[in-house]
Protein backbone atom coordinates (compact mmCIF):
# COMPACT_ATOMS: atom_id res chain seq x y z
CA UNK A 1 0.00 0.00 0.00
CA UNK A 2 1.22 3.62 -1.10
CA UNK A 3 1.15 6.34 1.75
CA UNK A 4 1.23 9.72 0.94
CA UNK A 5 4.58 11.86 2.31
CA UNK A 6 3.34 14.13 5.05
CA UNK A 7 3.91 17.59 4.72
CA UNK A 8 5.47 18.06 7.87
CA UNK A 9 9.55 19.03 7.05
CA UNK A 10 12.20 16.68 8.21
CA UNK A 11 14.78 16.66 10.92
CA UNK A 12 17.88 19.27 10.27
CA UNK A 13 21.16 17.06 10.40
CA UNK A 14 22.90 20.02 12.51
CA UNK A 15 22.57 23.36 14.12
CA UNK A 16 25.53 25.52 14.63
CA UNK A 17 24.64 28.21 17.52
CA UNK A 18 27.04 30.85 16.83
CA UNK A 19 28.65 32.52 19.73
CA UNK A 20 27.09 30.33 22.36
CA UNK A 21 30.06 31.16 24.45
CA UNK A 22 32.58 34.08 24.58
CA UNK A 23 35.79 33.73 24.36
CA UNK A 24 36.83 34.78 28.06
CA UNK A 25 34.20 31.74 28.96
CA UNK A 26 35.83 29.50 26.75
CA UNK A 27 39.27 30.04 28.17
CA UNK A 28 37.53 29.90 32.00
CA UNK A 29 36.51 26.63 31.08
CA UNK A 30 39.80 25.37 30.08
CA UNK A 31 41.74 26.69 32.67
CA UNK A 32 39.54 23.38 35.03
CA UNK A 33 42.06 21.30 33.00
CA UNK A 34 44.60 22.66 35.45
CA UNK A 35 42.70 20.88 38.71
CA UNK A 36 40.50 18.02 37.09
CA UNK A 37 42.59 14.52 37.09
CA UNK A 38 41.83 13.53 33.20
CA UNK A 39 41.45 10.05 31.80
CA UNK A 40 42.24 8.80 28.16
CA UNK A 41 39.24 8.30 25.86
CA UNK A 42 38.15 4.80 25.32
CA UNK A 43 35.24 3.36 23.16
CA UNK A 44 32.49 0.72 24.81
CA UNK A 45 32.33 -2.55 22.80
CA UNK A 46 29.61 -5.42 22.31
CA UNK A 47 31.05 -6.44 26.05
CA UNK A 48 29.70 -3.15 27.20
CA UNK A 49 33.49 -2.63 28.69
CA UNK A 50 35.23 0.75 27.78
CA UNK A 51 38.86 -0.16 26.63
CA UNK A 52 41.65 2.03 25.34
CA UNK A 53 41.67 1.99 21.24
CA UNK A 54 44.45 4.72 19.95
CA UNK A 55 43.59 4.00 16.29
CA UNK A 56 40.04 4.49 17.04
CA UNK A 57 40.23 7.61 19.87
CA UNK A 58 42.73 9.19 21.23
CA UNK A 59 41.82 12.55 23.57
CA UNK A 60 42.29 13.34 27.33
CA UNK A 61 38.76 13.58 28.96
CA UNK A 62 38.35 15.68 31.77
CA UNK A 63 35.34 15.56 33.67
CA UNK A 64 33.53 18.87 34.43
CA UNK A 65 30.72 19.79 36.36
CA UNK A 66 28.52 22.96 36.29
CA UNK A 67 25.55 22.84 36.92
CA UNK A 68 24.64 26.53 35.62
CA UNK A 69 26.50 25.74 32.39
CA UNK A 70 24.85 22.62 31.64
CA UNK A 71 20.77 24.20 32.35
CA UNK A 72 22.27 26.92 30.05
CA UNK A 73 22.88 24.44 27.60
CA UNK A 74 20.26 22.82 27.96
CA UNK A 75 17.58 25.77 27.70
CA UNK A 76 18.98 26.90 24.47
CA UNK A 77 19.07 23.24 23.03
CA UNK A 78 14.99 22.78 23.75
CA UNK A 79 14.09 26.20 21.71
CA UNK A 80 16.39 24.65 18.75
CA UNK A 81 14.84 21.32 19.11
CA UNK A 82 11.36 22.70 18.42
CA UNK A 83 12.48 23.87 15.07
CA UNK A 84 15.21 21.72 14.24
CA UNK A 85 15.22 18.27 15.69
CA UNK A 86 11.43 17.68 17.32
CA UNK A 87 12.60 14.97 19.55
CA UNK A 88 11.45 14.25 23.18
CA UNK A 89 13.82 15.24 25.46
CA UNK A 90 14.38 15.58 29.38
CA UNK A 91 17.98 17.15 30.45
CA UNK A 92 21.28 16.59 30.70
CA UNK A 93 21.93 13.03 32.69
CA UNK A 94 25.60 13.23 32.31
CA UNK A 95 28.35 15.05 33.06
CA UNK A 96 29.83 17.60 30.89
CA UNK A 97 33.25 16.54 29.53
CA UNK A 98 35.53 18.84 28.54
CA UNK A 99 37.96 17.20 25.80
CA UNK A 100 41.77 18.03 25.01
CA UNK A 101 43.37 16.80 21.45
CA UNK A 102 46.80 17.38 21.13
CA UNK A 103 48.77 16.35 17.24
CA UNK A 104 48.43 12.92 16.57
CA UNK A 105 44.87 12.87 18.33
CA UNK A 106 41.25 12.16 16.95
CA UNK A 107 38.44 10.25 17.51
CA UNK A 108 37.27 8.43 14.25
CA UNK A 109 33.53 7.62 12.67
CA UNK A 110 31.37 6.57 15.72
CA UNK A 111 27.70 7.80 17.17
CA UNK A 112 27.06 9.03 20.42
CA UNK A 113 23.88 6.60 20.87
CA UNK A 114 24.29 2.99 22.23
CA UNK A 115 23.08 0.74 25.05
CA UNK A 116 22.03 0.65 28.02
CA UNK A 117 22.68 4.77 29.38
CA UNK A 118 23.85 5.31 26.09
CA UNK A 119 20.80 4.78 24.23
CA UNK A 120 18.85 7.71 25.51
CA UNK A 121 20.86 10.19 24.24
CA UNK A 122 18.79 12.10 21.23
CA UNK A 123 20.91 15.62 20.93
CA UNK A 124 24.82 15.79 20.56
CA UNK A 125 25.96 19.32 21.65
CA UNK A 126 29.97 20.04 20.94
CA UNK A 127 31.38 23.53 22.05
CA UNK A 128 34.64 24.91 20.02
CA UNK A 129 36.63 26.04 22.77
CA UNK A 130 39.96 26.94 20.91
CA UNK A 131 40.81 26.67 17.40
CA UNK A 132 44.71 26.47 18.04
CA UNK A 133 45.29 24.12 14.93
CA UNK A 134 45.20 21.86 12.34
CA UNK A 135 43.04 19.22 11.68
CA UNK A 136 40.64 18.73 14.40
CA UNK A 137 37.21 19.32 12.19
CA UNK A 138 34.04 17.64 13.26
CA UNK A 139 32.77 16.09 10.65
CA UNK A 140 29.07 14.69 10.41
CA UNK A 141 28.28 12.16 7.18
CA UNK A 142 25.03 12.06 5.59
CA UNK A 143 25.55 10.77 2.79
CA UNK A 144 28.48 12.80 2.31
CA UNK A 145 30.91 13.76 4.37
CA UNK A 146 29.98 17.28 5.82
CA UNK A 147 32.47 19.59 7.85
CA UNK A 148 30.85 22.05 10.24
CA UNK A 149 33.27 25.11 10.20
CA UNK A 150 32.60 26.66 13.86
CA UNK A 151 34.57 29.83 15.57
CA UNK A 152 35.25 29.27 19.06
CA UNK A 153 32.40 29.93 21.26
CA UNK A 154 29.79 28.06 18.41
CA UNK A 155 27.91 25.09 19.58
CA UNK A 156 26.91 22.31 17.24
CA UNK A 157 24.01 20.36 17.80
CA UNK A 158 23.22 16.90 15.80
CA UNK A 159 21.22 13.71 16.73
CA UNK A 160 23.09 11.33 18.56
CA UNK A 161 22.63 8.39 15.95
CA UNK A 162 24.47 10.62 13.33
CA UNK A 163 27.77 9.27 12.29
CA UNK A 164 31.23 11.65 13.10
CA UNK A 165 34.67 12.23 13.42
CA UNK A 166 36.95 14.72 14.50
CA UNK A 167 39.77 14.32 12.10
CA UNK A 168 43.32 14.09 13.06
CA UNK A 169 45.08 17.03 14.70
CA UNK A 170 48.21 17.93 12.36
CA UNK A 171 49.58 20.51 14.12
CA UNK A 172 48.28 22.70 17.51
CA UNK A 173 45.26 21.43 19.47
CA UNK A 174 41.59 21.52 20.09
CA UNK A 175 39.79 21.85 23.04
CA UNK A 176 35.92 21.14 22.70
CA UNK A 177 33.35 20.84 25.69
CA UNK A 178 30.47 18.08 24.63
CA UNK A 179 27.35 16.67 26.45
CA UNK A 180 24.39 14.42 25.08
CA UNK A 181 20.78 15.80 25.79
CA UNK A 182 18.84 12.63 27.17
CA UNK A 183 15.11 11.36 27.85
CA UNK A 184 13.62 8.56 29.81
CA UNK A 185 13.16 6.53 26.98
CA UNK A 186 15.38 5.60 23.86
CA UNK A 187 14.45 6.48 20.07
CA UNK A 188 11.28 4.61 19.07
């Protein structure tokens, strides 16, 4: 049986909120590298287990919690969701994580959506806190491989089950501050 397309328009792939941040915020938000013990990024497998995988992702994770920052975030990604994305959405369940690549470090294809916690995530957000170098562009694929260009202080919001990268930093290094927005239930 044929249905008819409904007129309603589709999901946006991304949303690039310029200026989210300034840059004296963006640079107060590094500056917790200084005090916050960081961890190397790992991946979670079938086994649910996060392990270490260099060709995969490399990045230091720092944890980072504020809570003013992440309602902030969190207000401006509902009002794009309304006319961008349409998905149900609750808050922010995790903490922020502020993310250092230095040359030689990127985090290949992947999706931010998964099981168990994971798979409640419906909005990416990634803040551009520095854009000290080369390489280091986010890069969403639909079809095609599409680079976001973003200044620092730009946020760029895409569903979690979209495929990205940040390619390889050549030379300098990127600092980025990402959360997922969440609901109670997965994608259905």
């Amino acid at each position: 049986m044929y249905l008819q397309q409904p007129n309603n328009p589709k999901p946006e792939m991304f949303k690039n909120v310029h200026n989210f941040l300034s840059q004296s915020e963006c640079l107060m938000i590094k500056r917790i590298a200084d005090t916050t013990e960081k961890w190397e990024g790992k991946v979670h497998g079938n086994d649910k287990e996060a392990t270490k995988v260099n060709d995969v992702r490399k990045v230091d994770v720092y944890p980072f919690e504020d809570l003013a920052l992440a309602e902030m975030i969190f207000e401006t990604v509902k009002i794009y969701n309304d006319d961008y994305f349409r998905f149900d959405i609750a808050g922010i369940f995790d903490n922020l994580q502020l993310l250092h690549y230095k040359e030689g470090c990127h985090y290949d294809w992947h999706t931010d959506i998964g099981d168990g916690i994971y798979s409640n995530r419906k909005i990416s957000a990634s803040i551009l806190l520095s854009d000290s170098c080369a390489g280091g562009e986010i890069v969403l694929k639909q079809g095609a491989d599409r680079p976001v260009h973003m200044e620092v202080g730009d946020m760029v919001l895409f569903p979690s089950y979209v495929l990205h990268k940040i390619t390889p930093i050549t030379k300098g290094e990127r600092w980025a501050l990402v959360t997922w927005i969440q609901d109670i239930k997965p994608f259905r």
